[in-house]
Protein backbone atom coordinates (compact mmCIF):
# COMPACT_ATOMS: atom_id res chain seq x y z
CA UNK A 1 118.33 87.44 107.18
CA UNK A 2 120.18 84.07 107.32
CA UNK A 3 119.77 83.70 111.26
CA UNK A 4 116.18 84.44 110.58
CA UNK A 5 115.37 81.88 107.88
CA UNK A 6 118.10 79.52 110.28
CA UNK A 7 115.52 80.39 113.22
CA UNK A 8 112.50 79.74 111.44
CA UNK A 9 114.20 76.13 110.26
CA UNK A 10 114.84 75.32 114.24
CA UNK A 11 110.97 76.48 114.95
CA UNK A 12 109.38 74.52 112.09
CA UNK A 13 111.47 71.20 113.11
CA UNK A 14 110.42 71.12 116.77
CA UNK A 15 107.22 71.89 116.12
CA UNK A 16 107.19 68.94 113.57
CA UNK A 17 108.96 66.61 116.26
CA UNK A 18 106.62 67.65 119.03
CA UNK A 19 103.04 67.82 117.37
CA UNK A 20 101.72 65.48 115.35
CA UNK A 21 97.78 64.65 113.62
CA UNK A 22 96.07 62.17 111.66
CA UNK A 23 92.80 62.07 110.01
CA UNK A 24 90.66 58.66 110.02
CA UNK A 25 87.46 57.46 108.27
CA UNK A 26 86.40 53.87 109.30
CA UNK A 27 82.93 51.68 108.97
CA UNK A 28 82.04 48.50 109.95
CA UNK A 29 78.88 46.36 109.27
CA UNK A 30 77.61 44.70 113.06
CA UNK A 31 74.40 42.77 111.55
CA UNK A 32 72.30 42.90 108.91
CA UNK A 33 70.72 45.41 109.49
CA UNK A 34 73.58 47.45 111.54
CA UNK A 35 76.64 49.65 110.88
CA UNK A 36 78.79 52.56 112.20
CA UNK A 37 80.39 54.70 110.01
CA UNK A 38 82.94 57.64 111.67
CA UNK A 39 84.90 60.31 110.41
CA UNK A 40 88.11 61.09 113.33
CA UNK A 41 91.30 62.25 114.06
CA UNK A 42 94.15 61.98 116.87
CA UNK A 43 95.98 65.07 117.59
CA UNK A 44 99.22 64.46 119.48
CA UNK A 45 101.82 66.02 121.55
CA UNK A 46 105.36 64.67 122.71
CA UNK A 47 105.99 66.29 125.86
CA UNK A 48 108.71 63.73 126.45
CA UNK A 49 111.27 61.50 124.60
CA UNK A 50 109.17 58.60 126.51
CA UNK A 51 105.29 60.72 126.78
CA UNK A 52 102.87 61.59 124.24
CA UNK A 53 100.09 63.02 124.90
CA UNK A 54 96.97 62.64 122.43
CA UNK A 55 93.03 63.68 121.70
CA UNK A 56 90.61 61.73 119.53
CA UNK A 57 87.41 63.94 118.69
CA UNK A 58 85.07 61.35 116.51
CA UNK A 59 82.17 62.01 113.92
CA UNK A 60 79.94 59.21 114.11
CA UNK A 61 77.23 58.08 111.87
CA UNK A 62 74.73 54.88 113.50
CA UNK A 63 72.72 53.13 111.59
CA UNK A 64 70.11 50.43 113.11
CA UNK A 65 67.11 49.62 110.72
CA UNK A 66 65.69 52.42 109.66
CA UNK A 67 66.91 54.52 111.99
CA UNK A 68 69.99 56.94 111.42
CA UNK A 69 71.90 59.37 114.33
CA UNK A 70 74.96 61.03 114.03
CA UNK A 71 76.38 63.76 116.19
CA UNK A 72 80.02 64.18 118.22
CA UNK A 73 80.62 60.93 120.29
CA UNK A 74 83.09 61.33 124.08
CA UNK A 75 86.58 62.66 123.49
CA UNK A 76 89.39 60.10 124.80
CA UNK A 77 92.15 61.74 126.06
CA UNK A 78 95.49 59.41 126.05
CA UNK A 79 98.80 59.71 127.63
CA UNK A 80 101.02 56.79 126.62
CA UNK A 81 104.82 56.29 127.57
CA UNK A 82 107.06 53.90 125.66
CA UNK A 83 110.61 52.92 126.61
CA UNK A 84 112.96 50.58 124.47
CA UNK A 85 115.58 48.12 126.60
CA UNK A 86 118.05 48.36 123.86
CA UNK A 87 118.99 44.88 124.21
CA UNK A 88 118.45 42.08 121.70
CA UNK A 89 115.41 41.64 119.67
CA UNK A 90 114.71 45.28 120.27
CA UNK A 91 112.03 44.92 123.11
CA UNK A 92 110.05 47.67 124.23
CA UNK A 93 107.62 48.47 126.98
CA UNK A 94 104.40 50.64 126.79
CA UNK A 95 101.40 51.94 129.09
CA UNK A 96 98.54 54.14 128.80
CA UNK A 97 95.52 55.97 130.79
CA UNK A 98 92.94 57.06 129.16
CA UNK A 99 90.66 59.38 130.11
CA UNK A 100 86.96 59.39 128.26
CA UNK A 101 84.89 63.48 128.64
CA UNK A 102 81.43 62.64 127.55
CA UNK A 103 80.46 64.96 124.94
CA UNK A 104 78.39 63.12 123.06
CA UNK A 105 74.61 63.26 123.56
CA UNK A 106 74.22 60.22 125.16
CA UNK A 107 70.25 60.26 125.13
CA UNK A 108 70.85 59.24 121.23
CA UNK A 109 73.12 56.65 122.10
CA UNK A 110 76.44 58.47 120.95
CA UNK A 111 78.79 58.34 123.82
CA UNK A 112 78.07 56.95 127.27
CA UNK A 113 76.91 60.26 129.26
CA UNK A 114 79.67 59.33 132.03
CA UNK A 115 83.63 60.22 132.69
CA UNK A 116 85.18 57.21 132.27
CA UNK A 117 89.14 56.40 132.66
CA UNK A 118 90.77 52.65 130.76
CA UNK A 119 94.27 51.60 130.79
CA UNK A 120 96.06 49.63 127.87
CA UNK A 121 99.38 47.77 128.57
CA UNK A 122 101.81 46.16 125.63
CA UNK A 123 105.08 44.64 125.22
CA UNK A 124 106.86 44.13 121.38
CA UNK A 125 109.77 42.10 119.65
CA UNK A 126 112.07 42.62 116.61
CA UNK A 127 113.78 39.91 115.87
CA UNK A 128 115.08 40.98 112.69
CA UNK A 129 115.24 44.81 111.55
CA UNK A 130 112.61 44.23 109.25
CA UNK A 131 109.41 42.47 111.59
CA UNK A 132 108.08 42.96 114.56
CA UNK A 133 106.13 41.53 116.96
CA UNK A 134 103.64 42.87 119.54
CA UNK A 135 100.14 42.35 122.03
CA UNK A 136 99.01 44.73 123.65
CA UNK A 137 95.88 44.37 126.39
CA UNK A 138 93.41 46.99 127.23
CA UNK A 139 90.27 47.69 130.05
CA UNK A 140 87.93 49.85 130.74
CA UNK A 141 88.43 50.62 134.99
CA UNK A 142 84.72 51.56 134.91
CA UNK A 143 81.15 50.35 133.49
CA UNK A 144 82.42 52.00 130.27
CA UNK A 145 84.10 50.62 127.54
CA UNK A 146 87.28 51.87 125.83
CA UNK A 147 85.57 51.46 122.28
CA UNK A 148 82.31 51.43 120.82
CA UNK A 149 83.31 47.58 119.44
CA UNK A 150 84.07 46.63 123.18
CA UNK A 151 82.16 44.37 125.06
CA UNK A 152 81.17 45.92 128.78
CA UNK A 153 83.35 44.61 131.43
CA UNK A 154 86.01 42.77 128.92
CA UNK A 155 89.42 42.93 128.40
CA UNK A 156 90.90 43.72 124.77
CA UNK A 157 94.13 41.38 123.47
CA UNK A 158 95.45 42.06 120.48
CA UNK A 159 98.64 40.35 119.06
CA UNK A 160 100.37 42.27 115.92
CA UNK A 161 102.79 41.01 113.22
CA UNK A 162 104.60 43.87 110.79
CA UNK A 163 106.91 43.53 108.08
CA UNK A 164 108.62 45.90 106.41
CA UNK A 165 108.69 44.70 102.57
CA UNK A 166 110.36 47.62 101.47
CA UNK A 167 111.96 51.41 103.50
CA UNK A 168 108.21 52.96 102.53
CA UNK A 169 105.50 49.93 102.71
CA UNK A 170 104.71 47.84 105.74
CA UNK A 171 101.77 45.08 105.71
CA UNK A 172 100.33 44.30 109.15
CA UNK A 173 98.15 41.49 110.33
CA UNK A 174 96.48 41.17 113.52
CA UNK A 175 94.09 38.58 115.80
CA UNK A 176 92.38 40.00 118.53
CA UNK A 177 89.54 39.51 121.00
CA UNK A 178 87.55 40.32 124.33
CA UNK A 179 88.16 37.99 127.31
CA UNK A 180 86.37 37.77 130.69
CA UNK A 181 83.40 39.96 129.44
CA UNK A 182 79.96 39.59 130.92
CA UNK A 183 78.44 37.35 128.27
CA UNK A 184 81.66 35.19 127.20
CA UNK A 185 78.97 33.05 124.89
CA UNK A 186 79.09 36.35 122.58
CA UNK A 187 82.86 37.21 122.95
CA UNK A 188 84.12 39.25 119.58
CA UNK A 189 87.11 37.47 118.15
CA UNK A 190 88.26 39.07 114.91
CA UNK A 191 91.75 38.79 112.07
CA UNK A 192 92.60 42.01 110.18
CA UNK A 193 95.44 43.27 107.50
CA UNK A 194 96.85 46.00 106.41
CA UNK A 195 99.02 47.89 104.82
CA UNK A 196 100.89 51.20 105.40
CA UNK A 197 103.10 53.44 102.71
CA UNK A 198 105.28 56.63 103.85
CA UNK A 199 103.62 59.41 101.52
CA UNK A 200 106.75 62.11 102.48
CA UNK A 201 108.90 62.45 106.01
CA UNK A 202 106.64 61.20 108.55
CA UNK A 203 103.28 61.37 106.64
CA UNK A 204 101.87 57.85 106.37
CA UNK A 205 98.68 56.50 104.79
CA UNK A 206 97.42 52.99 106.06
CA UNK A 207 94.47 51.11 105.14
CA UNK A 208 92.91 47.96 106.87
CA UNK A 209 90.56 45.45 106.80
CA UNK A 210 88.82 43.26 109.63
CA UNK A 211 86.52 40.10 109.90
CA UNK A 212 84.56 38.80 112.34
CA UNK A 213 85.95 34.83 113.15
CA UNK A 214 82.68 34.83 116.14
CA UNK A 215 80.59 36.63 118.64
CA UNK A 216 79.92 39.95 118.33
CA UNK A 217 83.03 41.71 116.49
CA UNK A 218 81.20 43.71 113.63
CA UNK A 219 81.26 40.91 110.18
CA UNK A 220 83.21 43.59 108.19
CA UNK A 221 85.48 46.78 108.57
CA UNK A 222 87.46 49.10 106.66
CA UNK A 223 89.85 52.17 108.06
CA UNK A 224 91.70 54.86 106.21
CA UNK A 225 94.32 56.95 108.45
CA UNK A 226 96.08 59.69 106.89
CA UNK A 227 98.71 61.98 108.88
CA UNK A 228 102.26 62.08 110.76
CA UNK A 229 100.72 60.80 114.36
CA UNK A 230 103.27 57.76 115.33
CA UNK A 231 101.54 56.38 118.35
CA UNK A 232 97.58 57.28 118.15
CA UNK A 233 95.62 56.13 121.28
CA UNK A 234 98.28 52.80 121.29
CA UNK A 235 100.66 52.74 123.68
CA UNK A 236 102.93 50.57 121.79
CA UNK A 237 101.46 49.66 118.00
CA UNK A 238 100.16 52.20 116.21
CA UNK A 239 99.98 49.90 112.80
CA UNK A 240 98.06 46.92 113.97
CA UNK A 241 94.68 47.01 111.59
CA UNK A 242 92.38 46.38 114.27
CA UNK A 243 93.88 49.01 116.68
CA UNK A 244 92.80 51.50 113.82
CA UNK A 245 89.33 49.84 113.58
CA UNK A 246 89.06 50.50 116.98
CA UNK A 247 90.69 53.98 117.06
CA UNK A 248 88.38 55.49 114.95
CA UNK A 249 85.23 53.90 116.97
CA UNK A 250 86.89 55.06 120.76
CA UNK A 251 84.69 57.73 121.39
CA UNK A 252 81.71 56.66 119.24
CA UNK A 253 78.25 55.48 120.06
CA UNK A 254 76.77 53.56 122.66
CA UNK A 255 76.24 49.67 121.10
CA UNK A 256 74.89 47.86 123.55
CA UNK A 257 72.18 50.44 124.17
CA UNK A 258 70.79 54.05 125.30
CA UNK A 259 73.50 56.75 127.56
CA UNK A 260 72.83 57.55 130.72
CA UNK A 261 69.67 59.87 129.92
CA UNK A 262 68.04 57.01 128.44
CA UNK A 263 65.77 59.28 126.06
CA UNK A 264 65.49 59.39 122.47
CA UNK A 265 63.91 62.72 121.38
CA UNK A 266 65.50 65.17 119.62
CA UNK A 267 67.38 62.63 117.62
């Protein structure tokens, strides 16, 4: 009975270090008359010390005017590898490819209607055990965008500051921002903060804020994560507030108009 229970120990902790979830709810107000609202999740799977492996299915509820859809947006599917120099100041190193299916009915505007595949590079510093330091750039390597907040044929930067006030509670703060998009008159530029509290072992709530500074970044957002997932759809900083705005909006509707089909019936 003992090597059983012992057994059963070993097969619950790898399972714990190799799978991981979290469960998201985000909105954000675009205009006046605007606003996305999602329900999400990232389920992920270390297949490597330096590879995880993750999928976002998204719930997404659009709002223009009058008019309401919601429906399944695309499914991103990430794999992200991380490696630490071990040097001073901590630095680390992180890529990712993403890989977009398009599930959502694009003839209502949720998802694009195409395969699309984006990459996301980032670098981070520690300079003292208790804050860190990170950017982290993303781009679409097709007409699609990464996120539903992404402007088409932009690049995302996002630079990160945590601190760890106490061995449970972290507060983040971020400034990001789409460069070289088509219409750099419009360019979303946006701050958010955050905060994150260890519940038990790895579970972890967070919740964030973000506000538009100019262009098109939505005027107000608000995310809610809940689960053990360390890394999400970030390749290197899973805490910064606006990489969980965006998280929960990566496989959400289509913005800056109709899918592929074009069509609107059956709405």
């Amino acid at each position: 009975m003992g090597i059983l229970v012992a057994s059963l120990s070993l097969f619950r902790l790898a399972v714990a270090q190799t799978w991981a979830a979290t469960a998201s709810a985000g909105t954000v107000h675009l205009t006046d008359s605007s606003s996305l609202n999602a329900l999400g999740g990232v389920v992920e799977y270390r297949a490597l010390r330096w590879l995880t492996l993750g999928a976002a299915p998204t719930l997404v509820r659009s709002t223009v005017g009058t008019q309401t859809t919601s429906g399944f947006g695309d499914l991103p599917l990430t794999a992200a590898a991380s490696k630490e120099l071990g040097t001073a100041w901590g630095p680390e190193l992180a890529a990712a490819v993403t890989l977009t299916v398009p599930t959502g009915n694009s003839a209502c505007g949720l998802g694009s209607g195409v395969t699309s595949v984006g990459m996301e590079v980032g670098a981070g510093l520690s300079p003292a055990d208790a804050l860190h330091f990170s950017v982290d750039a993303s781009r679409s390597l097709s007409a699609v965008t990464l996120s539903a907040l992404d402007a088409r044929g932009s690049t995302w930067l996002d630079v990160d500051a945590d601190v760890d006030f106490t061995s449970r509670l972290t507060g983040s703060a971020s400034l990001g921002g789409d460069f070289g998009g088509m219409d750099t008159t419009t360019a979303a530029r946006e701050v958010g903060a955050g905060a994150r509290y260890t519940l038990h072992g790895p579970l972890t709530l967070s919740v964030d804020v973000t506000h538009r500074l100019s262009g098109i970044a939505p005027t107000w957002g608000l995310a809610v994560t809940l689960g053990t997932a360390s890394s999400g759809l970030s390749a290197l900083n899973p805490s910064s507030p606006l990489w969980h705005q965006r998280q929960v909006f990566s496989g959400g509707v289509n913005i800056h108009g109709r899918g592929k089909s074009g069509g609107t019936g059956g709405c």
